[in-house]
N, C-alpha and C. Protein backbone atom coordinates (compact mmCIF):
# COMPACT_ATOMS: atom_id res chain seq x y z
N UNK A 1 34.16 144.77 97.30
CA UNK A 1 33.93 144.33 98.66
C UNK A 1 32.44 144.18 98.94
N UNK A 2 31.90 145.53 98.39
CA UNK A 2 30.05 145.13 98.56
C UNK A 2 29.60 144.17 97.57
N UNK A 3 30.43 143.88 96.83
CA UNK A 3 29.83 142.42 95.92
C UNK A 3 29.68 141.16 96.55
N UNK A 4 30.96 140.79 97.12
CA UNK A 4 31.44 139.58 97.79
C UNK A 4 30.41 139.39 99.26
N UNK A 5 30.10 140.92 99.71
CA UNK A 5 29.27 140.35 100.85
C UNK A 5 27.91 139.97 100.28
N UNK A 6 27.74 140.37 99.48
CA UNK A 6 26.43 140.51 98.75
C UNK A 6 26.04 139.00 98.66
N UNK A 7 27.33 138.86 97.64
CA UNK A 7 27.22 137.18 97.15
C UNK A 7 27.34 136.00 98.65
N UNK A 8 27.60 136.45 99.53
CA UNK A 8 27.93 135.75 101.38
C UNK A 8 26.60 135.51 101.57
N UNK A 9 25.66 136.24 101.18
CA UNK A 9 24.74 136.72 102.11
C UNK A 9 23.36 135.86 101.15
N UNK A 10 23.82 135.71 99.89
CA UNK A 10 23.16 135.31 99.05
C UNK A 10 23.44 133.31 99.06
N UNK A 11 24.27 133.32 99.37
CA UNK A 11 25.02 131.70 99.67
C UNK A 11 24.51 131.37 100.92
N UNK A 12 24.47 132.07 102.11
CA UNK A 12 24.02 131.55 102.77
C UNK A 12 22.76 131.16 103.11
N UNK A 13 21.84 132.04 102.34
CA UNK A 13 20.17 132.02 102.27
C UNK A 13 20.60 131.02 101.51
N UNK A 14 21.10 130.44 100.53
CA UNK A 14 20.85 129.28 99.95
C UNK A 14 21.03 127.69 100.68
N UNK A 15 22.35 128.21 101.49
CA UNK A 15 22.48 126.92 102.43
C UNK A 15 21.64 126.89 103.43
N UNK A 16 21.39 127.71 103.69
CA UNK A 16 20.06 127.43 105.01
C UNK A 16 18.65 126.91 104.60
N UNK A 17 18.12 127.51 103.71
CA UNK A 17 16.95 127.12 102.56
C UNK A 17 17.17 125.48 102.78
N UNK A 18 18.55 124.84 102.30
CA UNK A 18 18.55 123.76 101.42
C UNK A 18 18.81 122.48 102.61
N UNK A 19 19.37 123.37 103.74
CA UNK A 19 18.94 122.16 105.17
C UNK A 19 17.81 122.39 105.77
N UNK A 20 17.52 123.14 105.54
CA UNK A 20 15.85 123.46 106.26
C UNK A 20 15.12 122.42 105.34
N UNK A 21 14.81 122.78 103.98
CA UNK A 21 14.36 121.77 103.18
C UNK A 21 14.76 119.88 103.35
N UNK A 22 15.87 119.86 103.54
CA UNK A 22 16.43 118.72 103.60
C UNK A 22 16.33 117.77 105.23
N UNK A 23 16.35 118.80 106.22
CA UNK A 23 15.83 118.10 107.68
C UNK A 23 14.08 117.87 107.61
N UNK A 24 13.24 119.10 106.84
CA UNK A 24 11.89 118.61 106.81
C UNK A 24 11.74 117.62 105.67
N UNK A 25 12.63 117.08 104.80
CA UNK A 25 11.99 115.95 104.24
C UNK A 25 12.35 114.51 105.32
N UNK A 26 13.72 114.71 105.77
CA UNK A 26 14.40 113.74 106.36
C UNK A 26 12.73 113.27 107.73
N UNK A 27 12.20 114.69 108.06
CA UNK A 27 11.80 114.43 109.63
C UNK A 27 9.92 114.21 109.07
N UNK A 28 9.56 114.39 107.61
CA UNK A 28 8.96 113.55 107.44
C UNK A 28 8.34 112.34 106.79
N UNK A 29 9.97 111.93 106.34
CA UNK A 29 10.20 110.65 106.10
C UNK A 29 10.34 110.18 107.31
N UNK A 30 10.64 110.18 108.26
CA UNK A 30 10.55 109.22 109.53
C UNK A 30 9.44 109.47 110.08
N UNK A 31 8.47 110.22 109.76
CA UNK A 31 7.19 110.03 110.90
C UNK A 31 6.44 109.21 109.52
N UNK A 32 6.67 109.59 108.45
CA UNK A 32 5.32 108.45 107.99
C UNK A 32 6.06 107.03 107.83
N UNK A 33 7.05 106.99 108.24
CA UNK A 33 7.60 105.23 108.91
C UNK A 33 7.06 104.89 109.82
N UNK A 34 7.15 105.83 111.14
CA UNK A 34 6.21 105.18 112.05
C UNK A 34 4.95 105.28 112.08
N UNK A 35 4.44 106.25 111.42
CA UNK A 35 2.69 105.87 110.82
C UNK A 35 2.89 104.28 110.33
N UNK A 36 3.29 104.25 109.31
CA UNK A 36 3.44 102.89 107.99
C UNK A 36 3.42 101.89 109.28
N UNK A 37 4.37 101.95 110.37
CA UNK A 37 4.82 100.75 111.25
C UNK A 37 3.46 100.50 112.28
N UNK A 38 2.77 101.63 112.86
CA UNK A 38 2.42 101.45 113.45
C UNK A 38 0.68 100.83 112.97
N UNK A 39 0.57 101.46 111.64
CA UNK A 39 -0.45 100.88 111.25
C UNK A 39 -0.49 99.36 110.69
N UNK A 40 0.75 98.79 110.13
CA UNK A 40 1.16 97.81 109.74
C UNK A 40 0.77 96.51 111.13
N UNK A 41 0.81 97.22 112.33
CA UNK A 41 1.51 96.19 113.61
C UNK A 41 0.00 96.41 114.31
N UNK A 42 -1.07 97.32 113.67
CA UNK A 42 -2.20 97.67 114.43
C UNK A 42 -3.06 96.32 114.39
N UNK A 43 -2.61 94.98 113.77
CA UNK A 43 -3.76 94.22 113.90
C UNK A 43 -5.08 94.05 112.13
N UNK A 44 -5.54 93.09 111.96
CA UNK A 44 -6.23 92.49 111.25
C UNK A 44 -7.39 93.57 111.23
N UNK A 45 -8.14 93.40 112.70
CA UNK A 45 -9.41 94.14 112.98
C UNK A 45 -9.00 95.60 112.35
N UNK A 46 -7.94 96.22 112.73
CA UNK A 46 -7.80 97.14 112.80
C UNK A 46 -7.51 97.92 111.25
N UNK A 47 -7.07 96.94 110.36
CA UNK A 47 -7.19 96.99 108.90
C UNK A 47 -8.28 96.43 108.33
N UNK A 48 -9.54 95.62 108.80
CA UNK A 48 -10.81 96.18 108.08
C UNK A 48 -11.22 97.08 108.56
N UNK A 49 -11.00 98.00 109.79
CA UNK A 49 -11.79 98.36 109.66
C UNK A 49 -11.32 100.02 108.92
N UNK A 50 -10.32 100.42 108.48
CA UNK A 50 -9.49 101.51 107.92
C UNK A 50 -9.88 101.09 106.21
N UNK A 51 -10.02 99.66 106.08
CA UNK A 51 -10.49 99.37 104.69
C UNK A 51 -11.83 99.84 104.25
N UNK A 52 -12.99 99.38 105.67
CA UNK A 52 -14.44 99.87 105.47
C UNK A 52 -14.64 101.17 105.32
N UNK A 53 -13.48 102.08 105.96
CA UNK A 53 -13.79 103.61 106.48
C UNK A 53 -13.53 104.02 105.14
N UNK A 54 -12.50 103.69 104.32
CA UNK A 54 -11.67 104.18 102.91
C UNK A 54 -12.62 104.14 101.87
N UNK A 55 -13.70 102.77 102.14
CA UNK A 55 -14.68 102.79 101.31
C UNK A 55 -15.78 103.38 101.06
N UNK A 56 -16.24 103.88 102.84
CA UNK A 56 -17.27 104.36 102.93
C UNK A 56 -17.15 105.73 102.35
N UNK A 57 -15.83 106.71 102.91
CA UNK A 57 -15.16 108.07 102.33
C UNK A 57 -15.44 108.31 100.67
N UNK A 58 -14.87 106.89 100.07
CA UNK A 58 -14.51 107.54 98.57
C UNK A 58 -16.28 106.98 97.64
N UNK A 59 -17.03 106.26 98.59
CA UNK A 59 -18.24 105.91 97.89
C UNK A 59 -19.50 106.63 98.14
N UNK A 60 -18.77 108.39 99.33
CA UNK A 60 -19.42 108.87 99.78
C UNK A 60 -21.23 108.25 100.00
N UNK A 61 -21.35 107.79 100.50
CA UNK A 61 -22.26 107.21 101.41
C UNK A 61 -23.38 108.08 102.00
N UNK A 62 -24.38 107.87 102.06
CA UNK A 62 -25.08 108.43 103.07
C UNK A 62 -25.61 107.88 104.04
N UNK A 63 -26.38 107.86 104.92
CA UNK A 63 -26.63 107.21 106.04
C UNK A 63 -27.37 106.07 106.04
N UNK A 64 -28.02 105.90 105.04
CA UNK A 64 -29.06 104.60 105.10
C UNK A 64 -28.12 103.54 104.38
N UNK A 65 -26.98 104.10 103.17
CA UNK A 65 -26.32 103.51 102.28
C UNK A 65 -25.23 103.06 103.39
N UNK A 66 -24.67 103.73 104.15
CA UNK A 66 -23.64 103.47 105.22
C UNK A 66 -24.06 102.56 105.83
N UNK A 67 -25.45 102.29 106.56
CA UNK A 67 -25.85 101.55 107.29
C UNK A 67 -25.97 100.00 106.93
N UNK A 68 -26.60 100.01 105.37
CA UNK A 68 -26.49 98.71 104.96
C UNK A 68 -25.03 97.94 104.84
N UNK A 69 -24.13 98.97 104.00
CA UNK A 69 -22.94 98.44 103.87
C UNK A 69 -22.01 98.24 105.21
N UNK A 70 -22.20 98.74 105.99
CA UNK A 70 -21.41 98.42 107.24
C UNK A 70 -22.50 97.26 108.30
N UNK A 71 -23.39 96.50 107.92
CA UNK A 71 -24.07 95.59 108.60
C UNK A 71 -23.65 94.46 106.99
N UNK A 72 -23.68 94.65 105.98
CA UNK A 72 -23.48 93.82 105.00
C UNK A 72 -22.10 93.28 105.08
N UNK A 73 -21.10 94.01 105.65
CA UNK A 73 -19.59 93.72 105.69
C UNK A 73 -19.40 93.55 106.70
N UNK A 74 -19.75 93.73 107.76
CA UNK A 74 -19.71 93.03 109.91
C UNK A 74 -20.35 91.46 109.03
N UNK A 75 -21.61 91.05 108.45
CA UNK A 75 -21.81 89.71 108.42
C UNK A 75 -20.37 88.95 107.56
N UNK A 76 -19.82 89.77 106.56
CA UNK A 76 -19.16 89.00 105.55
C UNK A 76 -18.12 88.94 106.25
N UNK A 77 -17.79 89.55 107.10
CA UNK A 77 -16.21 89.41 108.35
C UNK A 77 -16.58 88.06 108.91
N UNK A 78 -17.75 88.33 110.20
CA UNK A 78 -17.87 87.06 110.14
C UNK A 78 -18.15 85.13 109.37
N UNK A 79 -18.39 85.60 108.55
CA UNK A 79 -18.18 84.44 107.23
C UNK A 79 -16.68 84.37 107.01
N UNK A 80 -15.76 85.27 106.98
CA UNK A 80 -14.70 84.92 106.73
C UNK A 80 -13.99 84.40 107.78
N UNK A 81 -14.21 85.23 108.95
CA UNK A 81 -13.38 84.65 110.07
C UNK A 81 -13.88 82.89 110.44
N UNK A 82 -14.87 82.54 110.18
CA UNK A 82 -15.47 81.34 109.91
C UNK A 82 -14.77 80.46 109.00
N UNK A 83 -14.38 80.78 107.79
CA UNK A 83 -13.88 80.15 106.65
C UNK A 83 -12.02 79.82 106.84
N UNK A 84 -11.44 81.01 107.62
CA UNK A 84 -10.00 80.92 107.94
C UNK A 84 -10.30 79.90 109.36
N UNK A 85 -10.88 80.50 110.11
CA UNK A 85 -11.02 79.32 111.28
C UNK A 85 -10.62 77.90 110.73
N UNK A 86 -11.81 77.25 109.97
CA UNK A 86 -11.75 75.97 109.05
C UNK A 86 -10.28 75.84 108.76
N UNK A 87 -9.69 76.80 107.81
CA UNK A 87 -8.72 76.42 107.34
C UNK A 87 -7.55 76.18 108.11
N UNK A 88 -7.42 77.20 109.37
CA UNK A 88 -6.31 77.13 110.59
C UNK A 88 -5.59 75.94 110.69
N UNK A 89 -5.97 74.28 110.42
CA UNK A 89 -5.29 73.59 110.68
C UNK A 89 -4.22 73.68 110.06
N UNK A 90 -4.58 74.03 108.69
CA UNK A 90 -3.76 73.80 107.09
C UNK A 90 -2.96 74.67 107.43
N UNK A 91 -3.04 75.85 107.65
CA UNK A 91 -2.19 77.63 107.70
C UNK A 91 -1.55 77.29 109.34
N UNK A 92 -1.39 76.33 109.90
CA UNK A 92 -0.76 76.10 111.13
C UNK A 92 0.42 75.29 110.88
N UNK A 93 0.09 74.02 109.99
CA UNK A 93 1.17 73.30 109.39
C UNK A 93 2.01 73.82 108.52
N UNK A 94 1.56 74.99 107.86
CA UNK A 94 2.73 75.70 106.82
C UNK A 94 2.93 76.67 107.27
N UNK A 95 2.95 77.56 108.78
CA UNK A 95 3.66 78.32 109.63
C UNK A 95 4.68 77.22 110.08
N UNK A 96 4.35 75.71 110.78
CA UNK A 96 5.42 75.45 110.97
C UNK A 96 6.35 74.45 110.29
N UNK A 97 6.45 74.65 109.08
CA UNK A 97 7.50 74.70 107.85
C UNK A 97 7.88 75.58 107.51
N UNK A 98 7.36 76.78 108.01
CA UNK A 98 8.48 77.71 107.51
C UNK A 98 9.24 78.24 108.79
N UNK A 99 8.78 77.85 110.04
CA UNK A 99 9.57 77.65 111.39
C UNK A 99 10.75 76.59 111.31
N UNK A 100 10.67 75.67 110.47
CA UNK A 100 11.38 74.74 110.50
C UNK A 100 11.89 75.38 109.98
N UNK A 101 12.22 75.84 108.27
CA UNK A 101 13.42 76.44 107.66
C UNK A 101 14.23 78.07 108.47
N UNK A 102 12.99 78.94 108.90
CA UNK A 102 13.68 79.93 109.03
C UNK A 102 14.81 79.79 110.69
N UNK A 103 13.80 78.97 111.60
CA UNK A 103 14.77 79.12 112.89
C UNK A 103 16.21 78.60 113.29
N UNK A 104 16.54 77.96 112.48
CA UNK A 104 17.74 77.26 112.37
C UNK A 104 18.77 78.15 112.11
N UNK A 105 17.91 79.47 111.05
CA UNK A 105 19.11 80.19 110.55
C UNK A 105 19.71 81.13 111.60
N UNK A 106 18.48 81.54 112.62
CA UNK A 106 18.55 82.68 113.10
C UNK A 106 19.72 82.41 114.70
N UNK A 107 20.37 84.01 115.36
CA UNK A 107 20.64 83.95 116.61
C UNK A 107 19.76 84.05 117.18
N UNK A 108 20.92 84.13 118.71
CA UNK A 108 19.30 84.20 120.00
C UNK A 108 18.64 84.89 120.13
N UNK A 109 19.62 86.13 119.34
CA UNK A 109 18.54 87.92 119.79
C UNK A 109 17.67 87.63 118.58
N UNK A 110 17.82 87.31 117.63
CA UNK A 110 16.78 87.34 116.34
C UNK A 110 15.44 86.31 116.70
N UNK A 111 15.79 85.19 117.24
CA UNK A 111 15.36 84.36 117.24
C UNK A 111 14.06 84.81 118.76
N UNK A 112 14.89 85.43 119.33
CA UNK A 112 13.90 86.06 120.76
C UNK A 112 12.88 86.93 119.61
N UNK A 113 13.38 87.61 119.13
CA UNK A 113 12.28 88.70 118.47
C UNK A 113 10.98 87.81 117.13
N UNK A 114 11.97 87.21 116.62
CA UNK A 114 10.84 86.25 115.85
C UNK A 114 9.96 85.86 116.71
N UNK A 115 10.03 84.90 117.41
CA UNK A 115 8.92 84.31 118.52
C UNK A 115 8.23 85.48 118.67
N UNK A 116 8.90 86.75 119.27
CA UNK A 116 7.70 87.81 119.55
C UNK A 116 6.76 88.12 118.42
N UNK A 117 7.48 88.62 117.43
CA UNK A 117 6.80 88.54 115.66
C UNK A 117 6.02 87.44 115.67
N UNK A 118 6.26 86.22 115.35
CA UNK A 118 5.50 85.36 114.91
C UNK A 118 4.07 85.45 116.01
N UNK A 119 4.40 85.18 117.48
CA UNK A 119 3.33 85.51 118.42
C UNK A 119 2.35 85.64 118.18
N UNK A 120 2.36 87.02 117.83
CA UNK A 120 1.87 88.81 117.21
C UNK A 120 0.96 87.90 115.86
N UNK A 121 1.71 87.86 115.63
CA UNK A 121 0.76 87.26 113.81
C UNK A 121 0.15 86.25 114.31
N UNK A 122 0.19 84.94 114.66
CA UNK A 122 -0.52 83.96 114.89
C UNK A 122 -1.67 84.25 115.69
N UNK A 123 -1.70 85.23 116.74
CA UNK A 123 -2.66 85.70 117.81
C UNK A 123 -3.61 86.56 116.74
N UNK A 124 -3.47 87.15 115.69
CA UNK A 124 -4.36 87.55 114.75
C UNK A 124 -4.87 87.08 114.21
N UNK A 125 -4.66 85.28 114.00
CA UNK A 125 -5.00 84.59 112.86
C UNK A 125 -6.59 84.14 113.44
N UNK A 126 -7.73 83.66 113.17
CA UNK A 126 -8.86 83.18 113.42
C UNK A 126 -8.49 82.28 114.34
N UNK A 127 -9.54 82.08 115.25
CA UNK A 127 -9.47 80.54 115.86
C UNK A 127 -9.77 79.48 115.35
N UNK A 128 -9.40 78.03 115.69
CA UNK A 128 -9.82 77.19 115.39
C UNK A 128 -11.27 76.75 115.35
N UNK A 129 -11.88 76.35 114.74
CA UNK A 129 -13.81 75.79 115.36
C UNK A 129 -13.61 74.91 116.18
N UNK A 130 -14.99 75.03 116.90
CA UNK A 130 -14.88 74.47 118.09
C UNK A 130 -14.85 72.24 118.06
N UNK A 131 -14.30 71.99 118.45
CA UNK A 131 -14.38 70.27 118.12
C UNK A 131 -13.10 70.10 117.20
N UNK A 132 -12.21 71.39 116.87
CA UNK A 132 -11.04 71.08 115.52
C UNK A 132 -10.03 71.12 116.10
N UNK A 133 -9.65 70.62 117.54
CA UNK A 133 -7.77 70.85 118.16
C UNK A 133 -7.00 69.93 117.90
N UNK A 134 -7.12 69.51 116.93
CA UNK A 134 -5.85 68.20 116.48
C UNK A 134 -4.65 69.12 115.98
């Protein structure tokens, strides 16, 4: 009889252990989803600038070295946002070819949320230069 409780008592520390274990992986697998999501949805700007920070961290930097490289990469942003600008006409016509194939497929609720999606992305993309609205 003192075996069997023994062994009760020993089973249950095991089942409790093994949902305790199993709700903290479950609960943080869902928060680094919404990390993943929320950094994913944070925007262009907002991923150079988590790119510059990653670089500056692992190339440990010091302050004069920080200073150049973060005025050397603010100019090369702007060169790029310059260079996609240019291209915007091109990357406007093959957003809408793939508007053409994908919206046809979709319902209304999907199709409401795409527009919001697509929105979202296009409002990130560079502007056009100035004199280019064809």
């Amino acid at each position: 009889m003192v075996e069997a409780s023994g062994q009760f008592r020993t089973g249950t520390v095991v089942i409790i252990f093994v949902l305790g274990l199993g709700l903290g992986w479950i609960g943080a697998s869902q928060r680094a989803l919404v990390e993943i999501r929320a950094r994913d949805s944070a925007g262009f700007e907002a991923m150079r600038k988590r790119v510059d920070e990653e670089y500056i961290r692992r190339l440990d930097l010091d302050g004069q070295q920080r200073q150049v490289f973060v005025s050397a990469w603010n100019d090369a942003h702007q060169e790029f946002d310059q260079v996609m600008g240019r291209m915007r006409p091109e990357l406007d016509s093959v957003l809408q070819r793939i508007d053409a194939r994908v919206r046809p497929t979709l319902s209304p609720r999907q199709l409401a949320v795409y527009d919001r999606l697509e929105g979202e992305r296009r409002a990130q993309l560079p502007s056009r230069p100035v004199g280019n609205d064809n």
